[in-house]
Structures are given as C-alpha cells and as structure tokens.
PDB file of N, CA and C in Angstrom:
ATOM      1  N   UNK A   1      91.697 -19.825  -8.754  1.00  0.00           N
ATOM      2  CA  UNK A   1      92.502 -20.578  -9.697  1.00  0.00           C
ATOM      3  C   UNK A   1      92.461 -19.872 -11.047  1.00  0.00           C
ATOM      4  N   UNK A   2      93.475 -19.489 -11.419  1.00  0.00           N
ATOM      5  CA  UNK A   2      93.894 -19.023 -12.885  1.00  0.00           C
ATOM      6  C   UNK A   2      94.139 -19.898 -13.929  1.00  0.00           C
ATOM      7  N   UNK A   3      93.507 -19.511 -14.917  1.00  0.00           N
ATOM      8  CA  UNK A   3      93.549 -20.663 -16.380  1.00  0.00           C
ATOM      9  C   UNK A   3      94.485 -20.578 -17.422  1.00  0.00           C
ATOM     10  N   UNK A   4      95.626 -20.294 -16.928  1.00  0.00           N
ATOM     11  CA  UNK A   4      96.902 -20.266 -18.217  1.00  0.00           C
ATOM     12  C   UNK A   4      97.240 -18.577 -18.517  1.00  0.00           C
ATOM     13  N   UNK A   5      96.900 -18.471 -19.673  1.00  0.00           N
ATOM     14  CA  UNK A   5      97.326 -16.676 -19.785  1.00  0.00           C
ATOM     15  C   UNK A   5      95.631 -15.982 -19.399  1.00  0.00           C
ATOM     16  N   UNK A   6      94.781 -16.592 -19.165  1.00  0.00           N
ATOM     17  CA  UNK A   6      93.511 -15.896 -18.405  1.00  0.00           C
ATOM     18  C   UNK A   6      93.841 -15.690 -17.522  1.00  0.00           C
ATOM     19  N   UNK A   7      94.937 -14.492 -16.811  1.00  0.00           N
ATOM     20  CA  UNK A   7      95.048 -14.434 -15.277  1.00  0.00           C
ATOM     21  C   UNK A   7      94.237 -13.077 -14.543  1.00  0.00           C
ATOM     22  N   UNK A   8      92.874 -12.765 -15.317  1.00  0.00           N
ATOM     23  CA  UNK A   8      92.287 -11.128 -14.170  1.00  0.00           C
ATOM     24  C   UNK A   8      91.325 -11.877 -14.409  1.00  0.00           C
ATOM     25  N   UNK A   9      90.300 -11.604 -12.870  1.00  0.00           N
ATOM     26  CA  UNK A   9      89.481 -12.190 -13.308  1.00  0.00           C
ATOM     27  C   UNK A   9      88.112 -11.298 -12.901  1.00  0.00           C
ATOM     28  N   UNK A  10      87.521 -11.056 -13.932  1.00  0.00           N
ATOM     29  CA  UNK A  10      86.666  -9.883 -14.553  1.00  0.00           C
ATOM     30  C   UNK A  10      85.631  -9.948 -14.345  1.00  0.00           C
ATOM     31  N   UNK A  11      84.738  -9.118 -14.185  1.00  0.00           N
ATOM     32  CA  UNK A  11      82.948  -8.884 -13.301  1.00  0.00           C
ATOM     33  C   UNK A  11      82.409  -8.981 -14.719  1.00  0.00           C
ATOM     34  N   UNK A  12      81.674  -9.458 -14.952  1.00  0.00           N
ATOM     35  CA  UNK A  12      80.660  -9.626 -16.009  1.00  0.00           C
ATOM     36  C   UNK A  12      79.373  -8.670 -15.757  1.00  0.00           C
ATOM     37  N   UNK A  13      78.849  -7.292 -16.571  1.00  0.00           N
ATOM     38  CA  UNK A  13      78.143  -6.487 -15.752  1.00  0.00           C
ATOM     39  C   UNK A  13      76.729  -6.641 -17.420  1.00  0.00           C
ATOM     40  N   UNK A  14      75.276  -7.265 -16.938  1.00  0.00           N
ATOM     41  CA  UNK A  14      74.383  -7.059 -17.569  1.00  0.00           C
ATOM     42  C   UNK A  14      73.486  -5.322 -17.806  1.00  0.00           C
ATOM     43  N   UNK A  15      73.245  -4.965 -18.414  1.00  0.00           N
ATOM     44  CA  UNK A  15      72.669  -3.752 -18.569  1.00  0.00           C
ATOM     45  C   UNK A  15      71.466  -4.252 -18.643  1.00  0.00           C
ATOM     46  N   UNK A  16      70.404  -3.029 -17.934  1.00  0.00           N
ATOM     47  CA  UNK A  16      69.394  -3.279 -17.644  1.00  0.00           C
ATOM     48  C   UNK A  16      68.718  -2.205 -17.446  1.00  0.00           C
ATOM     49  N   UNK A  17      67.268  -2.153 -17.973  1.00  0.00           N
ATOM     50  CA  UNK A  17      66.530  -0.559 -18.729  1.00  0.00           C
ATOM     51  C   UNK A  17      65.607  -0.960 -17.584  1.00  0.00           C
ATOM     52  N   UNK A  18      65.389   0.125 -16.901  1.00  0.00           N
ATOM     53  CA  UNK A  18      64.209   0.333 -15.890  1.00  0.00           C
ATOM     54  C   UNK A  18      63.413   1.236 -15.953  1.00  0.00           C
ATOM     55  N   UNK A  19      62.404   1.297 -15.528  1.00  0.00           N
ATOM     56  CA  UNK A  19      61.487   2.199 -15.792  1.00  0.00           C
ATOM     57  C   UNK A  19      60.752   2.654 -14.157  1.00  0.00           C
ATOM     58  N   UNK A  20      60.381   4.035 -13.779  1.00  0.00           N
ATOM     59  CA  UNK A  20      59.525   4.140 -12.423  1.00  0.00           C
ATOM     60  C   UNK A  20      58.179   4.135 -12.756  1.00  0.00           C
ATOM     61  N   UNK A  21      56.936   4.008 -12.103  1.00  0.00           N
ATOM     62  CA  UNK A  21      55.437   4.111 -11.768  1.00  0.00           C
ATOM     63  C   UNK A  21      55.211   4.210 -13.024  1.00  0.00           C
ATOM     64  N   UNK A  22      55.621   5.868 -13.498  1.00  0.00           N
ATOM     65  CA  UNK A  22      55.230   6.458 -14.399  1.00  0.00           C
ATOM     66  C   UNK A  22      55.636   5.992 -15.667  1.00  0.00           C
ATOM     67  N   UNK A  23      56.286   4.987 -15.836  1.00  0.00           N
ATOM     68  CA  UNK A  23      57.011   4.467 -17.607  1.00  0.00           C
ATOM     69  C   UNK A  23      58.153   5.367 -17.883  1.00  0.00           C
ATOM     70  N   UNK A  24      58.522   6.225 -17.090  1.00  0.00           N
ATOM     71  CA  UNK A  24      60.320   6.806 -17.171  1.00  0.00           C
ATOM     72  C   UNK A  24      60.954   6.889 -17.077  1.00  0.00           C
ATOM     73  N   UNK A  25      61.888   6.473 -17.849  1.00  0.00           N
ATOM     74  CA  UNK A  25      63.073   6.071 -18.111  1.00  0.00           C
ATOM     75  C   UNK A  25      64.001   6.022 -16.873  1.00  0.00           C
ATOM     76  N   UNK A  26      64.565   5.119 -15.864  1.00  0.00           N
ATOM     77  CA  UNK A  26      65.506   5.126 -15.290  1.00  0.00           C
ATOM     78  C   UNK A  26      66.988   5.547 -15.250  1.00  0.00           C
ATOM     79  N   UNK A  27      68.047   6.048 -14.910  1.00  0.00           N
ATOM     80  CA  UNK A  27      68.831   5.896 -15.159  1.00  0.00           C
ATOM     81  C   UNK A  27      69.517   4.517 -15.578  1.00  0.00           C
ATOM     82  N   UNK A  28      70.497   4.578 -16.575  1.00  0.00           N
ATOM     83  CA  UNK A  28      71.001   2.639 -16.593  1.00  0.00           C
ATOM     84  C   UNK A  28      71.818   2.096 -15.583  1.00  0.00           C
ATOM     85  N   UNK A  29      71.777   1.038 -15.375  1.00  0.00           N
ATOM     86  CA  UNK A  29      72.060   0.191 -14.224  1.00  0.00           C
ATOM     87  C   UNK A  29      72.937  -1.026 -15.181  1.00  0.00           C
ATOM     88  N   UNK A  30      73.633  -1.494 -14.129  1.00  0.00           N
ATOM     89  CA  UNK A  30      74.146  -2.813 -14.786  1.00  0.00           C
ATOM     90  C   UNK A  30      74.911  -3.584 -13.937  1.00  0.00           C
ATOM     91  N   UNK A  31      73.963  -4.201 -13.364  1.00  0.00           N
ATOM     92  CA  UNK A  31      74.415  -5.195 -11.986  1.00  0.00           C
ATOM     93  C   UNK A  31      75.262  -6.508 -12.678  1.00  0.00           C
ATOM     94  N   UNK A  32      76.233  -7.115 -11.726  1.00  0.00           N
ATOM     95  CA  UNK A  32      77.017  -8.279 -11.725  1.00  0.00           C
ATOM     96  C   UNK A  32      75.953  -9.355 -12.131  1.00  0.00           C
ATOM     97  N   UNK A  33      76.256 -10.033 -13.011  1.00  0.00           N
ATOM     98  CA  UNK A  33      75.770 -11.656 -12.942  1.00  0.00           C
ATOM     99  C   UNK A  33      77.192 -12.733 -13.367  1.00  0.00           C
ATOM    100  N   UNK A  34      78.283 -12.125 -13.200  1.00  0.00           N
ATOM    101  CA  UNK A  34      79.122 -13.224 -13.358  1.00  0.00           C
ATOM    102  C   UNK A  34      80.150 -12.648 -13.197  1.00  0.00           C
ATOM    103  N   UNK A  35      81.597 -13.739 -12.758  1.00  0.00           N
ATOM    104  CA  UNK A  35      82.892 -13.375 -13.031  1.00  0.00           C
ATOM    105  C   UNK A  35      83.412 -14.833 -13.828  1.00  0.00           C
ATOM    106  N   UNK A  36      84.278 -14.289 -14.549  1.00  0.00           N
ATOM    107  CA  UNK A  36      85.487 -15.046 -15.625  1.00  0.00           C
ATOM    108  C   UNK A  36      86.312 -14.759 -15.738  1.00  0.00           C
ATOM    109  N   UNK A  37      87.629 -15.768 -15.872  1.00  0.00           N
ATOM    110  CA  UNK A  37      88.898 -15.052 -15.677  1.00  0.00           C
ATOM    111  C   UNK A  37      88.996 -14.713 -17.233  1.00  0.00           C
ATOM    112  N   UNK A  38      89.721 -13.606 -17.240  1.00  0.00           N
ATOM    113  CA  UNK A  38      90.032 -13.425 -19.024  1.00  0.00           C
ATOM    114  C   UNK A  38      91.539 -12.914 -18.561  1.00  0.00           C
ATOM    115  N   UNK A  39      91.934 -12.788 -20.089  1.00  0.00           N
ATOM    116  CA  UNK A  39      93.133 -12.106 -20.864  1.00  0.00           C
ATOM    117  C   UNK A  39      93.148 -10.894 -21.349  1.00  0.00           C
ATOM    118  N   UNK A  40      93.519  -9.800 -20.752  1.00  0.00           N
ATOM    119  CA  UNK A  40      93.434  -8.279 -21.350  1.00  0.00           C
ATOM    120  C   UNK A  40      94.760  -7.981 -22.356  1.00  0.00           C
ATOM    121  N   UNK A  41      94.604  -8.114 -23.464  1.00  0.00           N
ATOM    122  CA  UNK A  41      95.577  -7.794 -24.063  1.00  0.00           C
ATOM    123  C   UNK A  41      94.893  -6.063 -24.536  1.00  0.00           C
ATOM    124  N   UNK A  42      96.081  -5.029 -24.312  1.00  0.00           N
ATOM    125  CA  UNK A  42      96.209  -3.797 -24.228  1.00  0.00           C
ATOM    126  C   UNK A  42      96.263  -3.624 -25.962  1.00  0.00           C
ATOM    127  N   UNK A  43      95.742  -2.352 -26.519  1.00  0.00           N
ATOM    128  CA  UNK A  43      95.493  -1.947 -28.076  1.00  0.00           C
ATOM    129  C   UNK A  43      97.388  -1.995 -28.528  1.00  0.00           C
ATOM    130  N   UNK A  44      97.340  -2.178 -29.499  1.00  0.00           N
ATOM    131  CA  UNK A  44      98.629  -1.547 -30.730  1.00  0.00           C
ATOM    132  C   UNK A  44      98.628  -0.241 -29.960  1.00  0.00           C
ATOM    133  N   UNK A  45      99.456   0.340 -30.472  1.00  0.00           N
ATOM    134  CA  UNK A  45     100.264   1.548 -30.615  1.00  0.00           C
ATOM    135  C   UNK A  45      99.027   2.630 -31.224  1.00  0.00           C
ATOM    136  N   UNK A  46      98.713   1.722 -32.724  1.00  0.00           N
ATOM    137  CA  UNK A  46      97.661   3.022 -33.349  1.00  0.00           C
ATOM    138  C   UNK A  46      96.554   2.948 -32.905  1.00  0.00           C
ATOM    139  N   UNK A  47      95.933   1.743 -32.597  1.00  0.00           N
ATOM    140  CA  UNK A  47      94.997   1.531 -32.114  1.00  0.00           C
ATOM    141  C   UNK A  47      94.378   3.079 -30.687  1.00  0.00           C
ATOM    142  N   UNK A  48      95.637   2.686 -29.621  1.00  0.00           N
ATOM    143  CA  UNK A  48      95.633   3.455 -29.008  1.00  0.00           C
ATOM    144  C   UNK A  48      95.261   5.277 -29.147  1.00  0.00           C
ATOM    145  N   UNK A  49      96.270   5.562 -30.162  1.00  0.00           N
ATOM    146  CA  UNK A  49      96.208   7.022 -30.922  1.00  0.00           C
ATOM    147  C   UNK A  49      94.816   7.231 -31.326  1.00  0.00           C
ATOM    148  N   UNK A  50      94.683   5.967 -31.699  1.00  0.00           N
ATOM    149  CA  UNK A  50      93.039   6.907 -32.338  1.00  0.00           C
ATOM    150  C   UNK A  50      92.127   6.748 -31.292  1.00  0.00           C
ATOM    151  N   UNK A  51      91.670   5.785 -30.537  1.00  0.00           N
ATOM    152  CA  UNK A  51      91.125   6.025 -29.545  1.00  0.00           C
ATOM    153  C   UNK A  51      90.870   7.131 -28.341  1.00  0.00           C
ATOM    154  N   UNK A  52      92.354   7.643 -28.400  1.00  0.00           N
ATOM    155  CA  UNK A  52      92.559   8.557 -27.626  1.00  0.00           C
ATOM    156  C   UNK A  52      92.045   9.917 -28.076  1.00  0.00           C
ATOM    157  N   UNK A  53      92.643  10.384 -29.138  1.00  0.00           N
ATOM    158  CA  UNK A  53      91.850  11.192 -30.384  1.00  0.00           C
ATOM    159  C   UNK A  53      89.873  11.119 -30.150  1.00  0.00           C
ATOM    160  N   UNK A  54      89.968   9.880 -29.996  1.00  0.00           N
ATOM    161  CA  UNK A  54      88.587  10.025 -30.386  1.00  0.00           C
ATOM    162  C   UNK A  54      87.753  10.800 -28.800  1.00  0.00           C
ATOM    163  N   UNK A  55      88.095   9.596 -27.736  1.00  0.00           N
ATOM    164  CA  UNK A  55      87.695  10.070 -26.755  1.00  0.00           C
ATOM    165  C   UNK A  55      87.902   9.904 -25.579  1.00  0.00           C
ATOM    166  N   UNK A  56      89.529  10.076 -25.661  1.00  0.00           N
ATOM    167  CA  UNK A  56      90.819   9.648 -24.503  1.00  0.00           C
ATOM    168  C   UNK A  56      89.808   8.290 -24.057  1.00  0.00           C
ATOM    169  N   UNK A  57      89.933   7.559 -24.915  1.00  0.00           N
ATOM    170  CA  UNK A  57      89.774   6.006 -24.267  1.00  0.00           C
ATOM    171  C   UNK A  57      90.962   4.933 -24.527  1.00  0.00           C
ATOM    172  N   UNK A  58      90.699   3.843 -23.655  1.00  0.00           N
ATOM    173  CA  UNK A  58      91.936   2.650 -24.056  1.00  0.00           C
ATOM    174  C   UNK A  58      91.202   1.683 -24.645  1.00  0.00           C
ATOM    175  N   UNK A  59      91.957   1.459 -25.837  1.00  0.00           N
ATOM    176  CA  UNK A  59      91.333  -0.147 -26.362  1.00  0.00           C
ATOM    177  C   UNK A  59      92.122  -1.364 -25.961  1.00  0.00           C
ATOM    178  N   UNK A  60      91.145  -2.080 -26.171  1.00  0.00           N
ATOM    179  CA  UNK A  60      91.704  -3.617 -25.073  1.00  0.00           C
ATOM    180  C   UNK A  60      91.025  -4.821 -26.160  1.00  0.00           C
ATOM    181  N   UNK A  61      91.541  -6.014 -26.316  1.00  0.00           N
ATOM    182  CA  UNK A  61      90.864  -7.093 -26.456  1.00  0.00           C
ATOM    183  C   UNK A  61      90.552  -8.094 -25.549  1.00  0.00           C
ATOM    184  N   UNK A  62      89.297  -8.720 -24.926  1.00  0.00           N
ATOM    185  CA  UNK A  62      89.366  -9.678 -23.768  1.00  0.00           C
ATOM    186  C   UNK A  62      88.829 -10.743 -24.225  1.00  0.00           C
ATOM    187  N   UNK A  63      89.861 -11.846 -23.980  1.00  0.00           N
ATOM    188  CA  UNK A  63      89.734 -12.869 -24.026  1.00  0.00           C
ATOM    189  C   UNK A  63      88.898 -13.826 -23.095  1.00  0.00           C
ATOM    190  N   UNK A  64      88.087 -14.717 -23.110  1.00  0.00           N
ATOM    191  CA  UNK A  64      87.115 -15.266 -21.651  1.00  0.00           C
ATOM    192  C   UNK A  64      87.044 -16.832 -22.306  1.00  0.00           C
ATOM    193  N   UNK A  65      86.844 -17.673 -21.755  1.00  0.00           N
ATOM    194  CA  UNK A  65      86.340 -19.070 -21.950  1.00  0.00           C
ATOM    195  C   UNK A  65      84.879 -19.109 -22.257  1.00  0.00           C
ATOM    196  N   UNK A  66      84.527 -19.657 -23.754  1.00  0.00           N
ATOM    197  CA  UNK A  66      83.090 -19.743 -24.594  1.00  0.00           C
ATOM    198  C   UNK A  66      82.218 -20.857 -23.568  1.00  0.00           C
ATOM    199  N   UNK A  67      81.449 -19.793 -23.055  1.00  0.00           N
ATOM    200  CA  UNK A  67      80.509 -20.751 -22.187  1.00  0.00           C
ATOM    201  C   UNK A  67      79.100 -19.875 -22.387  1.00  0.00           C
ATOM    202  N   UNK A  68      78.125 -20.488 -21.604  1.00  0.00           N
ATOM    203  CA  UNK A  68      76.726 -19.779 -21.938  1.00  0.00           C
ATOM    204  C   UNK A  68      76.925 -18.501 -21.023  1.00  0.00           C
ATOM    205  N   UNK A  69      77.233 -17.734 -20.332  1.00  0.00           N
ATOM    206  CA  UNK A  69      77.406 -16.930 -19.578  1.00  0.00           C
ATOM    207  C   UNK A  69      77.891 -15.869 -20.897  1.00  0.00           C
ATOM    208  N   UNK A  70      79.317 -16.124 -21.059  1.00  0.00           N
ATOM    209  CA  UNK A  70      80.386 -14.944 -22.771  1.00  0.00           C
ATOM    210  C   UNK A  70      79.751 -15.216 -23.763  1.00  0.00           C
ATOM    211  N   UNK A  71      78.885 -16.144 -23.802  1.00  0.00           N
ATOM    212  CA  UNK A  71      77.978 -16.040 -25.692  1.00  0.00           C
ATOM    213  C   UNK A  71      77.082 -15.130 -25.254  1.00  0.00           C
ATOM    214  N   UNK A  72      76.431 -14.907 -24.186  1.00  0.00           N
ATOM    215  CA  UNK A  72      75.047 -14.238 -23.550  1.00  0.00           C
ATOM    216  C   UNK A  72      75.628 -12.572 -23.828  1.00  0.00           C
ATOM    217  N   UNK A  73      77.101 -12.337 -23.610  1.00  0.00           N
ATOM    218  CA  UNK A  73      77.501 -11.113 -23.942  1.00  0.00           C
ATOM    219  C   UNK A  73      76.930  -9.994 -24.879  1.00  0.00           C
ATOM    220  N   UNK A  74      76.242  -8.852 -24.752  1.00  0.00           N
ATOM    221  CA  UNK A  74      75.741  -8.327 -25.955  1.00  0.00           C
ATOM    222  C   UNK A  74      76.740  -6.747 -25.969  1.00  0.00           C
ATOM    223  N   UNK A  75      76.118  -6.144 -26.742  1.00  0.00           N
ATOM    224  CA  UNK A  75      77.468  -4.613 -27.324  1.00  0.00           C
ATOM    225  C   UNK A  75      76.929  -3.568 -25.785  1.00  0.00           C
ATOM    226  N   UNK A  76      75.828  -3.901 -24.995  1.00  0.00           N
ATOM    227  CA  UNK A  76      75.115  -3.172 -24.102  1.00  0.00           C
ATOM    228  C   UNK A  76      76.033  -3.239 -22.737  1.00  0.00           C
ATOM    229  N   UNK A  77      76.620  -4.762 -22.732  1.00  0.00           N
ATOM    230  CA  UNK A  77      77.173  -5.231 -21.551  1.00  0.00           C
ATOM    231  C   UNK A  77      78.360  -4.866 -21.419  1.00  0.00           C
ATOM    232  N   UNK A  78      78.985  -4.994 -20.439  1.00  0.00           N
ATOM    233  CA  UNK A  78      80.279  -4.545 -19.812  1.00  0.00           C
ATOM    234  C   UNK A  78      81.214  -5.592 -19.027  1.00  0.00           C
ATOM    235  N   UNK A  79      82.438  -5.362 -19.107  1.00  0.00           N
ATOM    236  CA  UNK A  79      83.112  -6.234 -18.400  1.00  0.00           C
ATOM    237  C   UNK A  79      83.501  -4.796 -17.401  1.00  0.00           C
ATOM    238  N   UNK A  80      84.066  -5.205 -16.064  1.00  0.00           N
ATOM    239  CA  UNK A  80      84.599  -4.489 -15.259  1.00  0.00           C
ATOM    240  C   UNK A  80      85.998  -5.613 -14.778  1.00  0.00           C
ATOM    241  N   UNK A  81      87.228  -4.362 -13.995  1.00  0.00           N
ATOM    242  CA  UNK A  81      87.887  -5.275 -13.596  1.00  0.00           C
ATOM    243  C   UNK A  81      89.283  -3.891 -13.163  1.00  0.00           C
ATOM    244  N   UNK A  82      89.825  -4.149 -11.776  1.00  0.00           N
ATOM    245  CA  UNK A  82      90.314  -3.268 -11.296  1.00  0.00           C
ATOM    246  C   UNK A  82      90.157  -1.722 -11.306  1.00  0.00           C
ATOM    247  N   UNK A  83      88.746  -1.520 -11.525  1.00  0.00           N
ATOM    248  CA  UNK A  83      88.203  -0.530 -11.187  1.00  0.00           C
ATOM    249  C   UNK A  83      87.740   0.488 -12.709  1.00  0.00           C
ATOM    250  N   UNK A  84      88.226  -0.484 -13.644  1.00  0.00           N
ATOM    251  CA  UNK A  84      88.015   0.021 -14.727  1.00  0.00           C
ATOM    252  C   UNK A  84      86.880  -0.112 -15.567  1.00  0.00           C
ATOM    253  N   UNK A  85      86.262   0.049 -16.451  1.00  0.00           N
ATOM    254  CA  UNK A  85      85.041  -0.337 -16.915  1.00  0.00           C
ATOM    255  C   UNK A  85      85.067  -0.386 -18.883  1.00  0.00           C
ATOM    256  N   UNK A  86      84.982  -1.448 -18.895  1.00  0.00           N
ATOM    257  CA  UNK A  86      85.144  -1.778 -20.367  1.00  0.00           C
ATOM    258  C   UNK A  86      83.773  -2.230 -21.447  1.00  0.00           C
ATOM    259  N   UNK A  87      83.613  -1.001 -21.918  1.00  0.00           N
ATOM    260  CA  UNK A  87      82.516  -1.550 -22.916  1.00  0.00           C
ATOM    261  C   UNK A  87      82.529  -2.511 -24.372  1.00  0.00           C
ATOM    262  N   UNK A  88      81.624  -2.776 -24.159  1.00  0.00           N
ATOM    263  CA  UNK A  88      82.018  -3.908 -25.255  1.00  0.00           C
ATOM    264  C   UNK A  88      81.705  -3.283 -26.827  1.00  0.00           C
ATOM    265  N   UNK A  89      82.444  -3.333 -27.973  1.00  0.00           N
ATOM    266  CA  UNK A  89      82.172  -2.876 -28.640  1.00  0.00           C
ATOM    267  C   UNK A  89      81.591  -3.614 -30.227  1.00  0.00           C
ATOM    268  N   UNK A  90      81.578  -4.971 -29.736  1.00  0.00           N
ATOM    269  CA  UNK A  90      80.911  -5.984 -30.647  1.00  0.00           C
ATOM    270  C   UNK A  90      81.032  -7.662 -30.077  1.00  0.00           C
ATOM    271  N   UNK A  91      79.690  -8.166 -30.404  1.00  0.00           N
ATOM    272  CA  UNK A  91      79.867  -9.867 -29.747  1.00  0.00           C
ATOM    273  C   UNK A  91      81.307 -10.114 -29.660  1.00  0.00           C
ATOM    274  N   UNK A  92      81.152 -11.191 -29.379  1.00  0.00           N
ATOM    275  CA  UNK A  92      82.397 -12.212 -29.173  1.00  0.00           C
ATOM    276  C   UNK A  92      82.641 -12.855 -30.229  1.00  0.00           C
ATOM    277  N   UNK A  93      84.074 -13.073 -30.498  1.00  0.00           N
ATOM    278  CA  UNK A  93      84.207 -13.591 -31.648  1.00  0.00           C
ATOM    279  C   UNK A  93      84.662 -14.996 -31.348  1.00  0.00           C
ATOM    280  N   UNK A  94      84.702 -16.251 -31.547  1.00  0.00           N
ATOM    281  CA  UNK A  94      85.413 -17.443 -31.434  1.00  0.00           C
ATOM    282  C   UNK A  94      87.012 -17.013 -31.428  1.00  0.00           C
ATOM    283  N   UNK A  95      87.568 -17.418 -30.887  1.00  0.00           N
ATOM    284  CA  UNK A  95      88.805 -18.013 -31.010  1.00  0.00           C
ATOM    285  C   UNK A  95      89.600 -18.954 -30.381  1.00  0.00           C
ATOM    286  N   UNK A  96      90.851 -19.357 -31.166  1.00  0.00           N
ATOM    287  CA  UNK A  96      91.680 -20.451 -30.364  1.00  0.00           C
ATOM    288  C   UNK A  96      90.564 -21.763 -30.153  1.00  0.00           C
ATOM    289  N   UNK A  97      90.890 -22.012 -29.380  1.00  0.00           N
ATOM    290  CA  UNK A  97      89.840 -23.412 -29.100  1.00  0.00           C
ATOM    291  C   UNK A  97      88.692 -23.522 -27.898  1.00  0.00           C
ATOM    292  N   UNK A  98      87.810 -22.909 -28.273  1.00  0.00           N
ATOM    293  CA  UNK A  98      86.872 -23.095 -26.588  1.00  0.00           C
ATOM    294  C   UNK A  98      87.128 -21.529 -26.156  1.00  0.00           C
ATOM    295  N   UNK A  99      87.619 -20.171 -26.746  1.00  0.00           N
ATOM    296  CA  UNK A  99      87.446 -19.082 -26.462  1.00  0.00           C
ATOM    297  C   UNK A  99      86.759 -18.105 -27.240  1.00  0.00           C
ATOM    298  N   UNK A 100      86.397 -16.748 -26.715  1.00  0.00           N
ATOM    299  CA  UNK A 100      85.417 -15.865 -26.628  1.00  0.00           C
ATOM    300  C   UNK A 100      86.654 -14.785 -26.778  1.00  0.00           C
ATOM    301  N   UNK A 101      86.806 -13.929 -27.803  1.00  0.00           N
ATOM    302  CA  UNK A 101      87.529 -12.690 -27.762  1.00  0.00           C
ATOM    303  C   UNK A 101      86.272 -11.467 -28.311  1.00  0.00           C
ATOM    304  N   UNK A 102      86.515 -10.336 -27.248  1.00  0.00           N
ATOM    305  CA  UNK A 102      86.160  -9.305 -27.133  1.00  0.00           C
ATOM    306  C   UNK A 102      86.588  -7.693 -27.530  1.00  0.00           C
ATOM    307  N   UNK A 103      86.151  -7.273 -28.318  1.00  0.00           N
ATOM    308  CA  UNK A 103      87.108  -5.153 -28.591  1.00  0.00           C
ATOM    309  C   UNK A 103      86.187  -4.826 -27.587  1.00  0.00           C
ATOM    310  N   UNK A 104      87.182  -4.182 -26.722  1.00  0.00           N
ATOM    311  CA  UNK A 104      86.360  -3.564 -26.081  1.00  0.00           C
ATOM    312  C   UNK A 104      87.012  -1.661 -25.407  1.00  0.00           C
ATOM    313  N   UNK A 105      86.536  -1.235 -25.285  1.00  0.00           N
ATOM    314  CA  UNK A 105      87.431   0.301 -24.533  1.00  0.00           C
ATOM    315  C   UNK A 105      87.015   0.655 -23.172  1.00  0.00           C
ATOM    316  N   UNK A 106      87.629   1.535 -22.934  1.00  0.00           N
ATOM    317  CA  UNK A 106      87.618   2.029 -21.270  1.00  0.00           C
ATOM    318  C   UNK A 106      88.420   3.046 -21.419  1.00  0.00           C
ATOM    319  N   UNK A 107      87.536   4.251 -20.659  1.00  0.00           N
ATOM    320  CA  UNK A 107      87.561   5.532 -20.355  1.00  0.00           C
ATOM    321  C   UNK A 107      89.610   5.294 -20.059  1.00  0.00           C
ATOM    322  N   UNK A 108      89.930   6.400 -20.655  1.00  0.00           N
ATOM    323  CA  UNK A 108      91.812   6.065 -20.098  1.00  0.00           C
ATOM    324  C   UNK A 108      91.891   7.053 -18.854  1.00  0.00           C
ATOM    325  N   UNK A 109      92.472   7.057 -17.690  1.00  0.00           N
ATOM    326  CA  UNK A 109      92.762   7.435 -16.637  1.00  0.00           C
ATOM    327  C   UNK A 109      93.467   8.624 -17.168  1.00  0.00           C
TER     328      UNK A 109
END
C-alpha cells in the first residue's frame, strides 16, 4: 500500500563498524533494518551540475513519514531503492505535517 505521493518504497540501511579478534577494522557493512515508502524528488537543474562536477553523483531529496525508525536516521545511514544507493547527507528535517525530508546523493549511473 502506497501513501499518496510516497510511492517507492525504500530499504532503510544502518551502518555498522565491526571489528575482527584482533580490534581491526572491518570493512563497513550496513544491513537492512527497515523499509518506508518515501518520495524521491530528483535535484534542480544546478543542483545536479554541481554534483556531477563534484563527483558524477545525483542529488535527490527523500521524503519518509516521521516515525522512530526516520528520526533514528543519522549522516552514516543510507537509504537504498532500485538498486541505487543514497547517502544521506544531513538528519532529517521536519516537514509538511508528520514528515521527515532528507539531501541525500547517489553515485549517477
């Protein structure tokens, strides 16, 4: 079930620092602990340009429903969603009524 203009509905991915025997450093990991449907609204025009410039990435804003799961969101975590992978590039901000908006980028194809 889709929630109005929330129609993808997105892997919520926690990051998580591991360590082996020895106290060294793991590679990072960042397993699923949730899905939410959100709203991907795609960058401006300039937005885009500079991103790309910077490091052929796409900027995105995602929208999610403010629950304890999207406040738990930190700049470490990731949303995923059709194969793409979107880092987050600062908390969530309130918006609208009862929502969670996100900047976030992803590597551009």
């Amino acid at each position: 079930m889709t929630a109005g203009p929330r129609d993808k509905l997105v892997t919520l991915q926690r990051y998580t620092a591991t360590e082996d025997d020895y106290g060294e450093d793991q590679p990072m990991i960042w397993p699923e602990f949730g899905r939410e449907w959100a709203r991907i609204i795609w960058g401006r025009r300039s937005e885009r340009r500079e991103a790309a410039q910077m490091q052929a990435q796409q900027a995105a804003t995602i929208q999610v429903l403010d629950n304890s799961s999207t406040r738990s969101l930190r700049a470490q975590d990731r949303f995923a969603w059709n194969g793409m992978i979107f880092d987050i590039a600062a908390p969530g901000v309130p918006v609208n009524r009862g929502e969670l908006e996100f900047v976030v980028t992803a590597a551009a194809s």
